[in-house]
Protein backbone atom coordinates (compact mmCIF):
# COMPACT_ATOMS: atom_id res chain seq x y z
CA UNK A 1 0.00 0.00 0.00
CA UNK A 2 0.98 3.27 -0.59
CA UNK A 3 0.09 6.66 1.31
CA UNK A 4 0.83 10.22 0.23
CA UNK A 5 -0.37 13.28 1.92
CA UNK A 6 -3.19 15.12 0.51
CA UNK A 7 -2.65 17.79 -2.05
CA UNK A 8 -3.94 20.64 0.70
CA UNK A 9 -1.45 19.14 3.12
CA UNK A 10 1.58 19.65 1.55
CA UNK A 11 3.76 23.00 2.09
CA UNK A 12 4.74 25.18 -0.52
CA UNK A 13 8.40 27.20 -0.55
CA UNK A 14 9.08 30.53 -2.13
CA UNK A 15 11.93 32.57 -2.05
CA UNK A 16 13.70 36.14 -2.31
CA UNK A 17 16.91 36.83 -3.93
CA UNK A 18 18.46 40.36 -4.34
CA UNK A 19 21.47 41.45 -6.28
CA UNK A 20 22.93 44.57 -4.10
CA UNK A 21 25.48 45.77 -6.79
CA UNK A 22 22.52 45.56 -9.25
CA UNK A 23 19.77 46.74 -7.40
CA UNK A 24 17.26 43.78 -8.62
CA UNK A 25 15.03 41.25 -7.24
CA UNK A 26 13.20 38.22 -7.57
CA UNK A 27 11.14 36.66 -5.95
CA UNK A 28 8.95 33.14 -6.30
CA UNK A 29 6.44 31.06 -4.55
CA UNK A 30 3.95 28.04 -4.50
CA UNK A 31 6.90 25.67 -5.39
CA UNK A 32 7.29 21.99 -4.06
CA UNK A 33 10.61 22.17 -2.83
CA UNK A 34 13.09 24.85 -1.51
CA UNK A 35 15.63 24.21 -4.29
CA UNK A 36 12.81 24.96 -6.90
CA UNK A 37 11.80 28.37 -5.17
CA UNK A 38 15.63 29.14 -4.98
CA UNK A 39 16.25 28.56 -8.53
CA UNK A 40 13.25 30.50 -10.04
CA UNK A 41 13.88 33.56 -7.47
CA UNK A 42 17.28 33.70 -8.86
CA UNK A 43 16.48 33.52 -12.41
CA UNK A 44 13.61 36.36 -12.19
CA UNK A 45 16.44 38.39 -10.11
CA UNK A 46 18.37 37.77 -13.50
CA UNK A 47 21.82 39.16 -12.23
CA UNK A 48 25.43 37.54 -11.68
CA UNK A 49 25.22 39.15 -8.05
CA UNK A 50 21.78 37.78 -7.19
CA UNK A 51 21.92 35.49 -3.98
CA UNK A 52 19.22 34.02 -2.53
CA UNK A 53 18.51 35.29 1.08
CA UNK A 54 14.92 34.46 2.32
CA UNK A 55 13.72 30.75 1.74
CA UNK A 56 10.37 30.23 3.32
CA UNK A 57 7.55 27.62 3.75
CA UNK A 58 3.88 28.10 3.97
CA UNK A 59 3.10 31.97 4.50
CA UNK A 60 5.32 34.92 3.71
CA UNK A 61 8.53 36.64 3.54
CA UNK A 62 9.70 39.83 3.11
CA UNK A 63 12.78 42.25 2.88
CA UNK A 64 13.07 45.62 4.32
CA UNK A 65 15.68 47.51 3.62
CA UNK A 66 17.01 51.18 5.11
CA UNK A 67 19.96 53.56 4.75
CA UNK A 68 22.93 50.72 6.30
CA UNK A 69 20.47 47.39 7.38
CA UNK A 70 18.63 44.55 5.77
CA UNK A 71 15.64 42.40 7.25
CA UNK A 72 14.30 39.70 6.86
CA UNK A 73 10.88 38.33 7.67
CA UNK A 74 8.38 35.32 7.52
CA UNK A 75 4.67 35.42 8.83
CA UNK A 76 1.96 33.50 8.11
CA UNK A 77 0.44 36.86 6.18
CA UNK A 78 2.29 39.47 4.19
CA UNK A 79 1.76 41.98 6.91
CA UNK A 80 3.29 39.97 9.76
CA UNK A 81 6.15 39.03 7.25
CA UNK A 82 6.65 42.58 6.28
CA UNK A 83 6.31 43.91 10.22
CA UNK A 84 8.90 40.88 11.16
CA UNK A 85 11.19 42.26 8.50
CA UNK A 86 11.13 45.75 9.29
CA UNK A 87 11.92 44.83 13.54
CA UNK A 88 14.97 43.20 12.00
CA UNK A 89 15.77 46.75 9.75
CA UNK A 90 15.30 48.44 12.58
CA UNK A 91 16.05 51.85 11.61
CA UNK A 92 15.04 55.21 10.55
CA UNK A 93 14.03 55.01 6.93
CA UNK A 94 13.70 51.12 6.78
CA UNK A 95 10.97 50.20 4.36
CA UNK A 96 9.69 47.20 2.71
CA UNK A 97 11.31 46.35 -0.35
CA UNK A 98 10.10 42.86 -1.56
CA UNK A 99 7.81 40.51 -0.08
CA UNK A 100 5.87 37.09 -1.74
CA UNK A 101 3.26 34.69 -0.34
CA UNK A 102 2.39 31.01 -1.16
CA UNK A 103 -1.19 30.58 -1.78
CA UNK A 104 -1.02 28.10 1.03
């Protein structure tokens, strides 16, 4: 016999990558695995300096970025991602700068 999870059941990955020289993003979500999310947030970045630096499951994440910090953030809804990101940034001028959500 042979049992698999149902298709509701299973969590989804997406990801963020940013290119700082470049000043691009990408972004991706809804994937099966967090290798897949990786790969297609890198190629929608689309730069040689693109790294991946938010892999999440289920939810959100989110970047906010100020004047000299980066954060990071994952919630299970783009505003608690985004408000977890920016309590990392954590200074005057932070803002949110990128954020994705898996549709479950």
């Amino acid at each position: 016999m042979v049992w698999s999870w149902p298709a509701q059941a299973q969590e989804l990955f997406g990801a963020i990558a940013l290119g700082r020289k470049s000043d691009r993003f990408g972004y991706s979500y809804d994937w099966q695995n967090p290798t897949q999310a990786n790969q297609k947030a890198l190629r929608e970045c689309g730069s040689p300096d693109c790294q991946v630096v938010l892999t999440f499951h289920g939810g959100c994440g989110a970047v906010a970025e100020g004047p000299s910090r980066t954060g990071l953030g994952t919630g299970k809804t783009r505003s608690l991602a985004e408000q977890a990101a920016l309590q990392v940034c954590n200074e005057p001028g932070c803002r949110v700068t990128v954020w994705a959500c898996n549709s479950r």
